[in-house]
N, C-alpha and C. Protein backbone atom coordinates (compact mmCIF):
# COMPACT_ATOMS: atom_id res chain seq x y z
N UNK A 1 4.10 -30.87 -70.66
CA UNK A 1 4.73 -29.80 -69.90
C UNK A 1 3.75 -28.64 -69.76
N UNK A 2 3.74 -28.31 -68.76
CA UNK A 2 2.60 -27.12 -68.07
C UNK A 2 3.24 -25.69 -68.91
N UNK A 3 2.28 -25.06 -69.26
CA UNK A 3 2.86 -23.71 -69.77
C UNK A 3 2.44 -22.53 -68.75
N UNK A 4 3.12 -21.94 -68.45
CA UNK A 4 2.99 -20.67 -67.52
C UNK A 4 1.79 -19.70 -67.29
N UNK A 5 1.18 -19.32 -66.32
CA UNK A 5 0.51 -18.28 -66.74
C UNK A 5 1.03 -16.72 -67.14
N UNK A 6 0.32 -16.37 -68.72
CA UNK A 6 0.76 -15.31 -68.95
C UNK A 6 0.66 -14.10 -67.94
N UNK A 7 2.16 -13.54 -67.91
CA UNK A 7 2.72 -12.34 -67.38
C UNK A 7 1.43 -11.25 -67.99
N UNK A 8 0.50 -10.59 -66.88
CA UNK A 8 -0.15 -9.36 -67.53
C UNK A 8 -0.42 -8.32 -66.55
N UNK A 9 -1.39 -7.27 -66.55
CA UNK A 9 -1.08 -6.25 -65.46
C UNK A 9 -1.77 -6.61 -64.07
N UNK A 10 -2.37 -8.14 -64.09
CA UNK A 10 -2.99 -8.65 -63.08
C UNK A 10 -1.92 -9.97 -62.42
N UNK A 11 -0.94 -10.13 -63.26
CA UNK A 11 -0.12 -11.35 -62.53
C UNK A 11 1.47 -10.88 -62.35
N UNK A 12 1.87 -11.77 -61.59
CA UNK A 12 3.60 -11.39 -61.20
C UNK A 12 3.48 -11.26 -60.06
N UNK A 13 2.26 -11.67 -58.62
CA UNK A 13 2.50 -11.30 -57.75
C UNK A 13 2.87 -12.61 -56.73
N UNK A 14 3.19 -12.55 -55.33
CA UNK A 14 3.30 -13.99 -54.93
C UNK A 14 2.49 -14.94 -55.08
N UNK A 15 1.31 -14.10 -54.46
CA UNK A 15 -0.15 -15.58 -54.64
C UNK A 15 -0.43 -15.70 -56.53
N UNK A 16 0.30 -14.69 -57.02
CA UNK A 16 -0.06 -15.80 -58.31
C UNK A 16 0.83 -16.55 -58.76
N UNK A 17 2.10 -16.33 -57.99
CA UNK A 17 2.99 -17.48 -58.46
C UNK A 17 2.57 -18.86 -57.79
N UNK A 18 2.71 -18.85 -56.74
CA UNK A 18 2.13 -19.63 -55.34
C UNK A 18 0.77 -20.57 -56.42
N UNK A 19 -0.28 -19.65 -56.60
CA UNK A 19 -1.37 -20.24 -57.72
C UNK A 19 -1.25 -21.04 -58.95
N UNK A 20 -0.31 -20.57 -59.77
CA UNK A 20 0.50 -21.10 -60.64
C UNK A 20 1.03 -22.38 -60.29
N UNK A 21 1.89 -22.46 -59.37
CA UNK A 21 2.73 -23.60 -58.60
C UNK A 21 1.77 -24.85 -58.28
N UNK A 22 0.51 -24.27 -57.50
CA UNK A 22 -0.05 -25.37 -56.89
C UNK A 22 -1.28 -25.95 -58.37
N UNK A 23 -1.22 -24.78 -59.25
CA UNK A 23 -2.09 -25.84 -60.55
C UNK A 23 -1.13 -26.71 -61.24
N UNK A 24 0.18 -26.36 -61.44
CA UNK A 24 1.10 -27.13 -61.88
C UNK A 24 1.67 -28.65 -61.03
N UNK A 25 1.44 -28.38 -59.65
CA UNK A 25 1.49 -29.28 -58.99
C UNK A 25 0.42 -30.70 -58.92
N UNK A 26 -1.18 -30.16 -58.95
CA UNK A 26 -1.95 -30.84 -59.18
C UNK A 26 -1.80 -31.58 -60.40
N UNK A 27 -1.33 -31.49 -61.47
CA UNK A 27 -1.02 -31.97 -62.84
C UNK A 27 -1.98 -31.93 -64.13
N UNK A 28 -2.20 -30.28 -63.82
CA UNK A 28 -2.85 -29.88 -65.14
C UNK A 28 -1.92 -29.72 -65.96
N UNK A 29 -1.71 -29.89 -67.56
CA UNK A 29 -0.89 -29.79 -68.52
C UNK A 29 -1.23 -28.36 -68.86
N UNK A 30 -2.00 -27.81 -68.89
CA UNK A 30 -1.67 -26.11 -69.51
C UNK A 30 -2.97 -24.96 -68.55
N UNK A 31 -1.81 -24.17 -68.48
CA UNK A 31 -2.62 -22.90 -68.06
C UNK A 31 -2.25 -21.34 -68.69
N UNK A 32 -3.25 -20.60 -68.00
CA UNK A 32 -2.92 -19.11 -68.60
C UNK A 32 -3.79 -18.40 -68.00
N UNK A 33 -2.95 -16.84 -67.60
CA UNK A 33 -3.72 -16.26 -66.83
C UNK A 33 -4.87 -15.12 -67.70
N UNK A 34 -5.66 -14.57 -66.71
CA UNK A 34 -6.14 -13.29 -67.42
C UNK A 34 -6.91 -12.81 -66.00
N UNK A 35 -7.39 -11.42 -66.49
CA UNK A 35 -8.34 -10.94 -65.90
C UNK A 35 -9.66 -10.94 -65.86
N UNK A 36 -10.22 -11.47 -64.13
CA UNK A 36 -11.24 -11.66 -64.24
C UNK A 36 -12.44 -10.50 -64.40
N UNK A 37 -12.22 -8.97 -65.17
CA UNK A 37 -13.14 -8.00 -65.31
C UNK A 37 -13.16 -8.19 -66.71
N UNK A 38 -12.20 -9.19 -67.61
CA UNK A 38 -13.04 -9.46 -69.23
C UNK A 38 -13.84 -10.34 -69.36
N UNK A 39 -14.34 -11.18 -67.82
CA UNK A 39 -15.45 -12.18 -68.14
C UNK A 39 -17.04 -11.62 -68.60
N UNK A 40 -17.47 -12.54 -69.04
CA UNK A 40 -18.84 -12.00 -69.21
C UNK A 40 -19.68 -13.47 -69.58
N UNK A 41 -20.63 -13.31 -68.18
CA UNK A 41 -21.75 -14.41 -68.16
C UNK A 41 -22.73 -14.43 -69.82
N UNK A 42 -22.76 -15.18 -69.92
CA UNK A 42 -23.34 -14.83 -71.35
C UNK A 42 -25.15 -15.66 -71.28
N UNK A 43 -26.10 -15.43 -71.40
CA UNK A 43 -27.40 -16.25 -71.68
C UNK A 43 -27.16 -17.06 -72.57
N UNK A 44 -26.89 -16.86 -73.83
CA UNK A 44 -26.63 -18.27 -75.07
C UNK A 44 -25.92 -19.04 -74.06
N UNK A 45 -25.01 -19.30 -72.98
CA UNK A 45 -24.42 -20.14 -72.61
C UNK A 45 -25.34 -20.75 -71.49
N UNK A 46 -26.38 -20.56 -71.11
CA UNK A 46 -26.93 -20.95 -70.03
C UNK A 46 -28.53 -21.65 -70.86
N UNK A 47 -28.54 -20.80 -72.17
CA UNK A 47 -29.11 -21.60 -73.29
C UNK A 47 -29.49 -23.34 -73.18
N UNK A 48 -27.67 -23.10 -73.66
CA UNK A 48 -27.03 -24.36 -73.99
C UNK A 48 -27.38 -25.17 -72.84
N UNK A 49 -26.95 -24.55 -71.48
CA UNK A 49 -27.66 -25.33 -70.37
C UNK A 49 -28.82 -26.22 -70.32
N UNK A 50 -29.83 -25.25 -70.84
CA UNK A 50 -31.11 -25.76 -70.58
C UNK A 50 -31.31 -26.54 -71.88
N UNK A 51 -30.92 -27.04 -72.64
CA UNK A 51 -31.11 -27.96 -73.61
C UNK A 51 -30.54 -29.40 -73.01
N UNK A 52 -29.79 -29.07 -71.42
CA UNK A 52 -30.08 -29.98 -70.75
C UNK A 52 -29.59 -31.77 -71.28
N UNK A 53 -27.90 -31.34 -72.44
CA UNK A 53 -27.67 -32.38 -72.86
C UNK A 53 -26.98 -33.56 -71.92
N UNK A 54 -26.30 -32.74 -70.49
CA UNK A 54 -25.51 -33.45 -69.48
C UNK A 54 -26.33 -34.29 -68.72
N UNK A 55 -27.62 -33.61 -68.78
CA UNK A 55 -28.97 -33.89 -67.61
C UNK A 55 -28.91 -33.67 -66.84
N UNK A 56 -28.29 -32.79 -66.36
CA UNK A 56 -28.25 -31.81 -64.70
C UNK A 56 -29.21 -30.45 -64.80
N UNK A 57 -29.25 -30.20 -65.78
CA UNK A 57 -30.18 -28.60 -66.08
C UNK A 57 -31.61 -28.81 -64.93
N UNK A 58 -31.94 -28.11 -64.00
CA UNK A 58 -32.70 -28.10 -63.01
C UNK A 58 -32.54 -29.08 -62.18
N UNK A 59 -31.79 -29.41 -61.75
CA UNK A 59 -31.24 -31.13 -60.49
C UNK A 59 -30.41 -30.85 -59.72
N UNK A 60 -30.00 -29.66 -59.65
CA UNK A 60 -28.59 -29.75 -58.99
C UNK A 60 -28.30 -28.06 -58.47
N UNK A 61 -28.01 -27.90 -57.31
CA UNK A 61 -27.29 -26.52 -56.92
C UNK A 61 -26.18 -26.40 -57.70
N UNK A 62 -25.30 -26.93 -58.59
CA UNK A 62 -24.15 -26.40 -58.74
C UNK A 62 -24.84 -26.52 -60.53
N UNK A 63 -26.24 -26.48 -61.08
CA UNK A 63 -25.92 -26.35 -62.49
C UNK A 63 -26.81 -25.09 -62.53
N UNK A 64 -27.85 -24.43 -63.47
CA UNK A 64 -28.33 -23.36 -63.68
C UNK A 64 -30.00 -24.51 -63.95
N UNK A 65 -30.93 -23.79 -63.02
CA UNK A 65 -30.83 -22.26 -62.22
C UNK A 65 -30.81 -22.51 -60.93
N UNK A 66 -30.52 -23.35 -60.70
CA UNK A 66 -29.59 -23.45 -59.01
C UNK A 66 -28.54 -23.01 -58.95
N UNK A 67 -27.54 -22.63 -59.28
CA UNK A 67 -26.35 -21.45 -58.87
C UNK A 67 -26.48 -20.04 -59.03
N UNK A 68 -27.73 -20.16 -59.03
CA UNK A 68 -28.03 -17.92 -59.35
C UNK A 68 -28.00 -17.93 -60.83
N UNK A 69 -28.33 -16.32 -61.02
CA UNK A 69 -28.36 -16.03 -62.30
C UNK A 69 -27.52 -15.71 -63.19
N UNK A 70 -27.20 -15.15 -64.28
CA UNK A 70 -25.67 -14.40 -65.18
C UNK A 70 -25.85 -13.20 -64.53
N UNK A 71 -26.36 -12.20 -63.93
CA UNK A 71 -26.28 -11.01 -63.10
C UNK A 71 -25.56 -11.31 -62.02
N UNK A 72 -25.46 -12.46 -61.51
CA UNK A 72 -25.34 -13.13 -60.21
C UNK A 72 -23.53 -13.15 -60.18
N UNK A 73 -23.24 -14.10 -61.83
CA UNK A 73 -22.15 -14.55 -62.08
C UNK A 73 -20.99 -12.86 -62.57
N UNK A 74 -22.02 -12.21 -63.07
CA UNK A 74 -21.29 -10.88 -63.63
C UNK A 74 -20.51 -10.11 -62.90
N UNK A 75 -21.32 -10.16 -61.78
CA UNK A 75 -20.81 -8.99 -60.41
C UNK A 75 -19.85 -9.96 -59.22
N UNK A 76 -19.80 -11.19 -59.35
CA UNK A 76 -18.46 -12.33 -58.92
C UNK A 76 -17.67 -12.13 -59.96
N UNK A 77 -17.44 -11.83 -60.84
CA UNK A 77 -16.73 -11.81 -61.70
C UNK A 77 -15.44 -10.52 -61.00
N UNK A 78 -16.18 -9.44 -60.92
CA UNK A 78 -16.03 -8.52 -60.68
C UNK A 78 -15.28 -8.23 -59.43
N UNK A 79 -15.23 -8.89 -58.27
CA UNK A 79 -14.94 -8.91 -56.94
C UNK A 79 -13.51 -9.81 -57.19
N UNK A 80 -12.70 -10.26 -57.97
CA UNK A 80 -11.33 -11.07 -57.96
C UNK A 80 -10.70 -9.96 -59.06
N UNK A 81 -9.35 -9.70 -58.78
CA UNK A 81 -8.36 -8.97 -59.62
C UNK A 81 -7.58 -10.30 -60.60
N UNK A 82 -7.44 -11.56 -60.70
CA UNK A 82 -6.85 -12.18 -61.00
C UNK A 82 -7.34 -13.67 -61.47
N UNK A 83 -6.62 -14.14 -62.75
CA UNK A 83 -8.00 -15.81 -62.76
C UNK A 83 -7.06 -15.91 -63.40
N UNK A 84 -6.64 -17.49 -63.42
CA UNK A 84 -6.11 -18.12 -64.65
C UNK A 84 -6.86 -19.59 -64.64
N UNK A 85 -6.66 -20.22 -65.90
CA UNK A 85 -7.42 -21.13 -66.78
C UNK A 85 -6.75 -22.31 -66.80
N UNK A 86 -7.11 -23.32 -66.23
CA UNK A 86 -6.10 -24.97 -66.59
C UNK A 86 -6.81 -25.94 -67.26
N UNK A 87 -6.29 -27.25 -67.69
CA UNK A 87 -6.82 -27.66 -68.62
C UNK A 87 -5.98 -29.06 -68.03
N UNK A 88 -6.96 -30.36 -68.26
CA UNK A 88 -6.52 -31.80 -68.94
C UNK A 88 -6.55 -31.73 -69.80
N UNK A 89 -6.13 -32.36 -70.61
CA UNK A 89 -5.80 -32.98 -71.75
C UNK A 89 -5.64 -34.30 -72.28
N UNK A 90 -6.62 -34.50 -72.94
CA UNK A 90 -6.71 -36.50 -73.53
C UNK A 90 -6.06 -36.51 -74.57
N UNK A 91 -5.96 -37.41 -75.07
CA UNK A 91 -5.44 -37.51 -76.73
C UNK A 91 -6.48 -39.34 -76.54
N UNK A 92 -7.29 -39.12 -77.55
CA UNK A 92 -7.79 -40.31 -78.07
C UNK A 92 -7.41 -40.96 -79.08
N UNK A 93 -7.92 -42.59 -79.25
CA UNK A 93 -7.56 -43.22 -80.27
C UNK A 93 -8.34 -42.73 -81.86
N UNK A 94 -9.49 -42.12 -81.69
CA UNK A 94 -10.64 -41.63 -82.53
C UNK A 94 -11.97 -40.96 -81.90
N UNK A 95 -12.67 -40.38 -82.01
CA UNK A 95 -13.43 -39.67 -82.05
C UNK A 95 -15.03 -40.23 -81.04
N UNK A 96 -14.56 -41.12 -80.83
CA UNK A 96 -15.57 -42.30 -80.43
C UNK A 96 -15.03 -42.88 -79.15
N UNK A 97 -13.61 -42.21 -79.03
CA UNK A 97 -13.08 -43.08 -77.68
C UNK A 97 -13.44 -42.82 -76.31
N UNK A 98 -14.63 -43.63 -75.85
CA UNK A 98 -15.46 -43.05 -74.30
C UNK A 98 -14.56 -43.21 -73.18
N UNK A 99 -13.98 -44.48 -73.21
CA UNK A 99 -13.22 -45.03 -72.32
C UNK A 99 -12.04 -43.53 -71.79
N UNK A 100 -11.09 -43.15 -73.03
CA UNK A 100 -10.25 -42.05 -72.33
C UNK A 100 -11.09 -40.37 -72.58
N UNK A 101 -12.61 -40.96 -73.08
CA UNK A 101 -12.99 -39.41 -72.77
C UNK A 101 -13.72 -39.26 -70.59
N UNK A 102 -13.60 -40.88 -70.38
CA UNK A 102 -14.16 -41.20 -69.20
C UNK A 102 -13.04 -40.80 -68.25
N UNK A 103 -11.96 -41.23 -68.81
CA UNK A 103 -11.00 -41.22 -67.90
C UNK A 103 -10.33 -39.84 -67.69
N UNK A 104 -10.56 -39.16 -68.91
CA UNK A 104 -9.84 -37.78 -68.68
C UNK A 104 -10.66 -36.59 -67.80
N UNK A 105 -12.07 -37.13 -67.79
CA UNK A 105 -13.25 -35.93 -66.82
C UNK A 105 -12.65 -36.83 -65.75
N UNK A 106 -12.77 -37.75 -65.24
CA UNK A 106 -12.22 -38.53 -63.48
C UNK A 106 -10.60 -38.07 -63.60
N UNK A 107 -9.90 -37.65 -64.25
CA UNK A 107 -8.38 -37.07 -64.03
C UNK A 107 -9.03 -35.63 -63.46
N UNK A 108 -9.48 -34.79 -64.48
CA UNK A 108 -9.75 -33.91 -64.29
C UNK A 108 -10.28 -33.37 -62.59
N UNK A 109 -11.27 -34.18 -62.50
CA UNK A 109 -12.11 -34.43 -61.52
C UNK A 109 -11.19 -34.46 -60.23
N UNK A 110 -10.08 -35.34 -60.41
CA UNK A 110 -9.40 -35.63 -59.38
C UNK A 110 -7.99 -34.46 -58.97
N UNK A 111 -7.64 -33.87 -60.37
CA UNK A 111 -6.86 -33.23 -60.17
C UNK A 111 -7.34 -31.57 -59.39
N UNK A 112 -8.67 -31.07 -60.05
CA UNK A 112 -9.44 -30.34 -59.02
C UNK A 112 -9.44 -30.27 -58.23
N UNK A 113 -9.53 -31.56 -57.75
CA UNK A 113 -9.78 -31.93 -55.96
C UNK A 113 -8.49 -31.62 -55.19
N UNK A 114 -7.78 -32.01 -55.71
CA UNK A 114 -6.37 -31.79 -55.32
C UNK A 114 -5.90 -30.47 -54.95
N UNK A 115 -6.35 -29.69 -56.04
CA UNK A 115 -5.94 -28.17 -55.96
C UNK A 115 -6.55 -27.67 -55.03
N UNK A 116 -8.27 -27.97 -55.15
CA UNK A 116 -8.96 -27.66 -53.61
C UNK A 116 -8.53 -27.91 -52.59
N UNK A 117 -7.57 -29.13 -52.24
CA UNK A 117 -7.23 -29.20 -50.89
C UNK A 117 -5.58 -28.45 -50.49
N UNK A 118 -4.95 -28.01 -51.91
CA UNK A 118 -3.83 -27.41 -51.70
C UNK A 118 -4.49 -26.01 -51.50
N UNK A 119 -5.24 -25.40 -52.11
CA UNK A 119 -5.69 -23.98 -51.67
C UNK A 119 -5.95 -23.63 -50.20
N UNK A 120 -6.75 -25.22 -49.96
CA UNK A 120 -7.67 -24.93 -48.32
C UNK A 120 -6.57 -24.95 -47.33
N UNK A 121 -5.25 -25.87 -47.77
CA UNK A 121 -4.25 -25.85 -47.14
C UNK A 121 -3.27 -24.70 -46.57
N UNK A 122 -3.77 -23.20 -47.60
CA UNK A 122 -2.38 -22.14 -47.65
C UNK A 122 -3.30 -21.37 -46.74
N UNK A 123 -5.10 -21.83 -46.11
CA UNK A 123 -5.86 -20.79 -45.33
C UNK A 123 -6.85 -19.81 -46.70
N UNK A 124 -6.46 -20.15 -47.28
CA UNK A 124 -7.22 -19.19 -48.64
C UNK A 124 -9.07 -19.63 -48.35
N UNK A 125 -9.66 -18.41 -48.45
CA UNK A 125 -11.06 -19.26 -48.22
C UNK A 125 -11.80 -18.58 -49.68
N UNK A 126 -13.08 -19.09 -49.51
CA UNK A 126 -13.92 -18.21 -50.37
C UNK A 126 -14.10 -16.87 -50.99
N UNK A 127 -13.67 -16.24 -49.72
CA UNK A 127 -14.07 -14.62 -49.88
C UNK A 127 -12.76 -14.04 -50.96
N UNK A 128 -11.44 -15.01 -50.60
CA UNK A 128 -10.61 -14.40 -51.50
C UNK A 128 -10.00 -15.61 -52.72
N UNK A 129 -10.42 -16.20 -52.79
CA UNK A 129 -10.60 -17.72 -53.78
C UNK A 129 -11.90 -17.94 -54.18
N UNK A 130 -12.00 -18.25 -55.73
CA UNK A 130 -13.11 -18.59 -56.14
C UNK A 130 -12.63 -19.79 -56.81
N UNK A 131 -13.10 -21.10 -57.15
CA UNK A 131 -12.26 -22.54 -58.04
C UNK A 131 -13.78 -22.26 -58.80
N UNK A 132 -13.60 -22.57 -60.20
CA UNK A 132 -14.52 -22.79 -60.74
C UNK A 132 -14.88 -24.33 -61.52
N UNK A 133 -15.47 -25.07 -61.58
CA UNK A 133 -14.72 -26.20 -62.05
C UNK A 133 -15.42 -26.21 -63.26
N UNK A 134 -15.29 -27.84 -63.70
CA UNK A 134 -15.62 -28.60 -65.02
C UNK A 134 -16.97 -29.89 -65.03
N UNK A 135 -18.26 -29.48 -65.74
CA UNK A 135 -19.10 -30.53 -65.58
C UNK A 135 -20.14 -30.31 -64.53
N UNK A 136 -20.99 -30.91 -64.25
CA UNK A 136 -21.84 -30.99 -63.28
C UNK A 136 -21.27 -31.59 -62.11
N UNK A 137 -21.85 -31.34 -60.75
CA UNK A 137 -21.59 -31.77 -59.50
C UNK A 137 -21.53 -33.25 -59.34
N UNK A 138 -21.07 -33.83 -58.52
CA UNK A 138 -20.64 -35.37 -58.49
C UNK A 138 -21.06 -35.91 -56.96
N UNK A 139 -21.18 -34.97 -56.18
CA UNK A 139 -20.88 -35.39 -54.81
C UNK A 139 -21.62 -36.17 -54.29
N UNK A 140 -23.12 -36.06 -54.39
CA UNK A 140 -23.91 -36.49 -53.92
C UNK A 140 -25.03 -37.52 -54.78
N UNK A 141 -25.37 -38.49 -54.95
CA UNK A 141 -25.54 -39.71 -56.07
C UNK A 141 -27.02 -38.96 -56.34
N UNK A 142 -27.83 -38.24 -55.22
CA UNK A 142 -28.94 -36.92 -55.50
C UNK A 142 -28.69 -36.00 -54.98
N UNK A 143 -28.92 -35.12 -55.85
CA UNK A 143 -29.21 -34.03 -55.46
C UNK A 143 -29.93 -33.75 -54.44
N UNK A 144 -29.93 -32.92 -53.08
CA UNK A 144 -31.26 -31.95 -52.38
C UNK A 144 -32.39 -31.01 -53.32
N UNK A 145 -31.51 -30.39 -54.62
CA UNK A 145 -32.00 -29.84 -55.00
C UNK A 145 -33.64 -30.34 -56.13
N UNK A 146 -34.64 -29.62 -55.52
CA UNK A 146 -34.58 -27.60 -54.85
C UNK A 146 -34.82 -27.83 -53.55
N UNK A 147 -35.64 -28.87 -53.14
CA UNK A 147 -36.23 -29.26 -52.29
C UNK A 147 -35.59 -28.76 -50.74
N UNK A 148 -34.71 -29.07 -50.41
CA UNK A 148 -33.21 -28.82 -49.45
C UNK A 148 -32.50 -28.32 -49.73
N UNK A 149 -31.54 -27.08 -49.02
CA UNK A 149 -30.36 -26.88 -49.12
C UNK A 149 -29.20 -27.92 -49.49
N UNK A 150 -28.09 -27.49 -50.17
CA UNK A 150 -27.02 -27.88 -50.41
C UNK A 150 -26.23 -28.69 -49.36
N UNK A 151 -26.04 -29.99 -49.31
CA UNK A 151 -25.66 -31.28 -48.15
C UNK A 151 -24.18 -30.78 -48.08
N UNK A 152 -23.34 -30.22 -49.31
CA UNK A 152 -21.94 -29.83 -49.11
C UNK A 152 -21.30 -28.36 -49.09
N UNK A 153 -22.05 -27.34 -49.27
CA UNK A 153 -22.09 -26.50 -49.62
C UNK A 153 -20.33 -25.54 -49.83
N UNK A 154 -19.66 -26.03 -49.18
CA UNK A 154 -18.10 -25.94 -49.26
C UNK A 154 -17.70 -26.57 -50.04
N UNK A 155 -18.05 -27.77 -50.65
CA UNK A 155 -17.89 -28.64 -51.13
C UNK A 155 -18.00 -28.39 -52.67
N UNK A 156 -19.42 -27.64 -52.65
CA UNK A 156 -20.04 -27.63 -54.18
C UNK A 156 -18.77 -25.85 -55.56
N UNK A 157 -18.68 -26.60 -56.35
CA UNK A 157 -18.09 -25.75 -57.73
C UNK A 157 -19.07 -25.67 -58.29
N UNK A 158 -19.61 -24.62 -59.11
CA UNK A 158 -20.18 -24.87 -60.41
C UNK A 158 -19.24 -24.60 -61.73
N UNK A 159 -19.74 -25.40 -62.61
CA UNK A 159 -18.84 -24.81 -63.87
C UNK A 159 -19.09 -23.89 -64.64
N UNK A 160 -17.95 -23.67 -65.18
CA UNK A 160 -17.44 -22.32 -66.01
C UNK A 160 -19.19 -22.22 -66.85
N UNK A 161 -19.15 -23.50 -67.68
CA UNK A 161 -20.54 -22.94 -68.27
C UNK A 161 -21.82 -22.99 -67.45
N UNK A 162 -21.81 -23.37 -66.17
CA UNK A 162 -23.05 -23.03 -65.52
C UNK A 162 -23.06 -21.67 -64.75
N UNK A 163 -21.67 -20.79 -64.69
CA UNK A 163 -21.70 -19.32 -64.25
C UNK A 163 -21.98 -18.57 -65.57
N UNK A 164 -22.20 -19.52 -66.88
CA UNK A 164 -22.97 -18.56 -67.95
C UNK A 164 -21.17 -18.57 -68.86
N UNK A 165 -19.97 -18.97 -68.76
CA UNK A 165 -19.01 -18.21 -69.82
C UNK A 165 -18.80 -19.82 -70.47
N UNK A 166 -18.40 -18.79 -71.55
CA UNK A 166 -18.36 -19.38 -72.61
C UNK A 166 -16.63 -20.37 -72.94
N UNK A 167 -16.67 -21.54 -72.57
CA UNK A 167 -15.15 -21.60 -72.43
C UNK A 167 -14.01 -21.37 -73.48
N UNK A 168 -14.49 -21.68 -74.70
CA UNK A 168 -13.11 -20.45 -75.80
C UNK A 168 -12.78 -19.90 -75.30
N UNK A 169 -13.37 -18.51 -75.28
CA UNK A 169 -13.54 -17.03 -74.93
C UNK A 169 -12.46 -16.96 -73.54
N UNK A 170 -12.53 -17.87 -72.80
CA UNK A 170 -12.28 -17.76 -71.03
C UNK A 170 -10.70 -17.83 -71.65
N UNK A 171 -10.14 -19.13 -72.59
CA UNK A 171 -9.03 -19.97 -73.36
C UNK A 171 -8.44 -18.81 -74.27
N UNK A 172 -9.03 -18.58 -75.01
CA UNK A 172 -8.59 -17.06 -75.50
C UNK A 172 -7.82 -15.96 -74.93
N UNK A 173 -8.60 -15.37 -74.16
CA UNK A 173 -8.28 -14.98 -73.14
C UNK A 173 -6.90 -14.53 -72.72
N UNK A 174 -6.93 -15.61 -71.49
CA UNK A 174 -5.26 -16.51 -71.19
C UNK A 174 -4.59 -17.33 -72.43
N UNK A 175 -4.61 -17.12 -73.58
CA UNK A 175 -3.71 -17.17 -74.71
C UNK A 175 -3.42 -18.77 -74.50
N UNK A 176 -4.26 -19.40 -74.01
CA UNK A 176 -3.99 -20.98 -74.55
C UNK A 176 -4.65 -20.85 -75.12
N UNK A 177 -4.59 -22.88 -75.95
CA UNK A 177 -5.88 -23.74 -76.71
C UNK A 177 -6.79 -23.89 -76.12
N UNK A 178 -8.22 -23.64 -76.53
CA UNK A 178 -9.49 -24.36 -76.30
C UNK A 178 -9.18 -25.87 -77.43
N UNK A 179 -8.84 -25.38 -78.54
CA UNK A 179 -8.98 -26.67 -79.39
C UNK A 179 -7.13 -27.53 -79.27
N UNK A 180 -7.00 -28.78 -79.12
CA UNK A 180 -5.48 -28.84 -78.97
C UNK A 180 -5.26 -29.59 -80.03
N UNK A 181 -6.22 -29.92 -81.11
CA UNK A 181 -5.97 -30.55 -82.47
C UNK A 181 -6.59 -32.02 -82.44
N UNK A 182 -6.72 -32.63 -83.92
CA UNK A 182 -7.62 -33.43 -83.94
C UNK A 182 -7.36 -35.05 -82.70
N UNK A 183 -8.46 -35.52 -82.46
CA UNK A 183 -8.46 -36.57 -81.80
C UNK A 183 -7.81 -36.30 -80.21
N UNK A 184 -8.03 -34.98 -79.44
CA UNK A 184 -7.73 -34.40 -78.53
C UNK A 184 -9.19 -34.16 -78.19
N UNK A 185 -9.07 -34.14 -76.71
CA UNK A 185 -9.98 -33.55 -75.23
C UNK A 185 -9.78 -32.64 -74.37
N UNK A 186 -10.26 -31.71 -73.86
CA UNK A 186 -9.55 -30.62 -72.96
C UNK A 186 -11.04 -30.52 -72.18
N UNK A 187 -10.53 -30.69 -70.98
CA UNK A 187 -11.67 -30.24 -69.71
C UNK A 187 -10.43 -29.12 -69.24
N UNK A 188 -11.38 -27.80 -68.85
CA UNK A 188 -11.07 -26.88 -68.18
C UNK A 188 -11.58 -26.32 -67.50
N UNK A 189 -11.20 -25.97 -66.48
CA UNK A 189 -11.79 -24.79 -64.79
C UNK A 189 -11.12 -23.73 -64.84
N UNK A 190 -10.98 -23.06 -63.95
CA UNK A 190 -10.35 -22.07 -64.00
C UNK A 190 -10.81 -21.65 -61.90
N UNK A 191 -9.51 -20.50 -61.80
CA UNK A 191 -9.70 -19.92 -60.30
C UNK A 191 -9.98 -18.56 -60.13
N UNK A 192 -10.63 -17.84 -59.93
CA UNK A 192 -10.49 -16.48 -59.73
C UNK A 192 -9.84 -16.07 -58.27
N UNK A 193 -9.22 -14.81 -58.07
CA UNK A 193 -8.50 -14.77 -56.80
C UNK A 193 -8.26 -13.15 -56.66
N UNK A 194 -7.95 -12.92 -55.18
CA UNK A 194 -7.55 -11.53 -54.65
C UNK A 194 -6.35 -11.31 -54.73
């Protein structure tokens, strides 16, 4: 069961109910709102990037340092009054289970997509919608990058940790779990909005 986004001095309005509705619709199991002026791009998180364990770190427009810099991400931050945080959720057999850690990034993956096309649906564009997603880019089997511009560029999310935040902190936040207890998975995105 989806949990609400928390009531705060940035939510209660239509488009965040409307927002609310259509993440609940896509079939994320938990969300929560907050404001997007307590984000903060962090370097240790773009660190972590470049240790380059996903293997996207320099391959890709949508990982770092192809999506701009944390200065870049700080001052987007800044331009939305409103963000809330959603989440899949796996439950594995043990600690080792690839199969539903596979299946829960392609839920994830898919349920994203979904929301993207319910957003693009209400006319919402960029300037007043931001989707942030989960993971490295998928779209294209290569990258252009650096070489070429971006083949999708409407197309392309980067994730929460390639705009530099730290996802606890984001989970915190909006007063959900980052952790949902042992032998559990949580991929999370999040939206920023006007």
């Amino acid at each position: 069961m989806a949990e609400a986004a928390q009531e705060s001095s940035v939510g209660g309005s239509v488009d965040t109910e409307l927002m609310q509705q259509m993440i609940e619709q896509s079939g994320f199991e938990f969300q929560g709102g907050f404001d997007p002026l307590d984000l903060v791009a962090r370097d240790e998180v773009r660190e972590m990037c470049a240790a380059d364990t996903c293997r996207s770190y320099n391959k890709s427009w949508a990982c770092p340092p192809g999506c701009g810099e944390i200065e870049d991400s700080n001052k987007t931050f800044k331009l939305y009054e409103c963000g809330i945080v959603f989440q899949t959720v796996a439950y594995m057999e043990d600690e080792f289970d690839f199969e539903t850690t596979m299946a829960a990034a392609r839920d994830h993956r898919e349920r994203f997509n979904k929301l993207v096309e319910m957003v693009r649906e209400t006319g919402m564009n960029r300037d007043t919608v931001l989707l942030i997603g989960a993971g490295s880019c998928t779209i294209c089997p290569e990258c252009s990058y650096p070489d070429a511009p971006c083949r999708y560029p409407e197309k392309i999310f980067p994730s929460m940790e390639a705009m530099g935040l730290m996802v606890s902190e984001v989970c915190v936040s909006a007063g959900i779990p980052y952790y949902h207890g042992p032998q559990t998975l949580a991929y999370s995105s999040c939206v920023l909005f006007k």
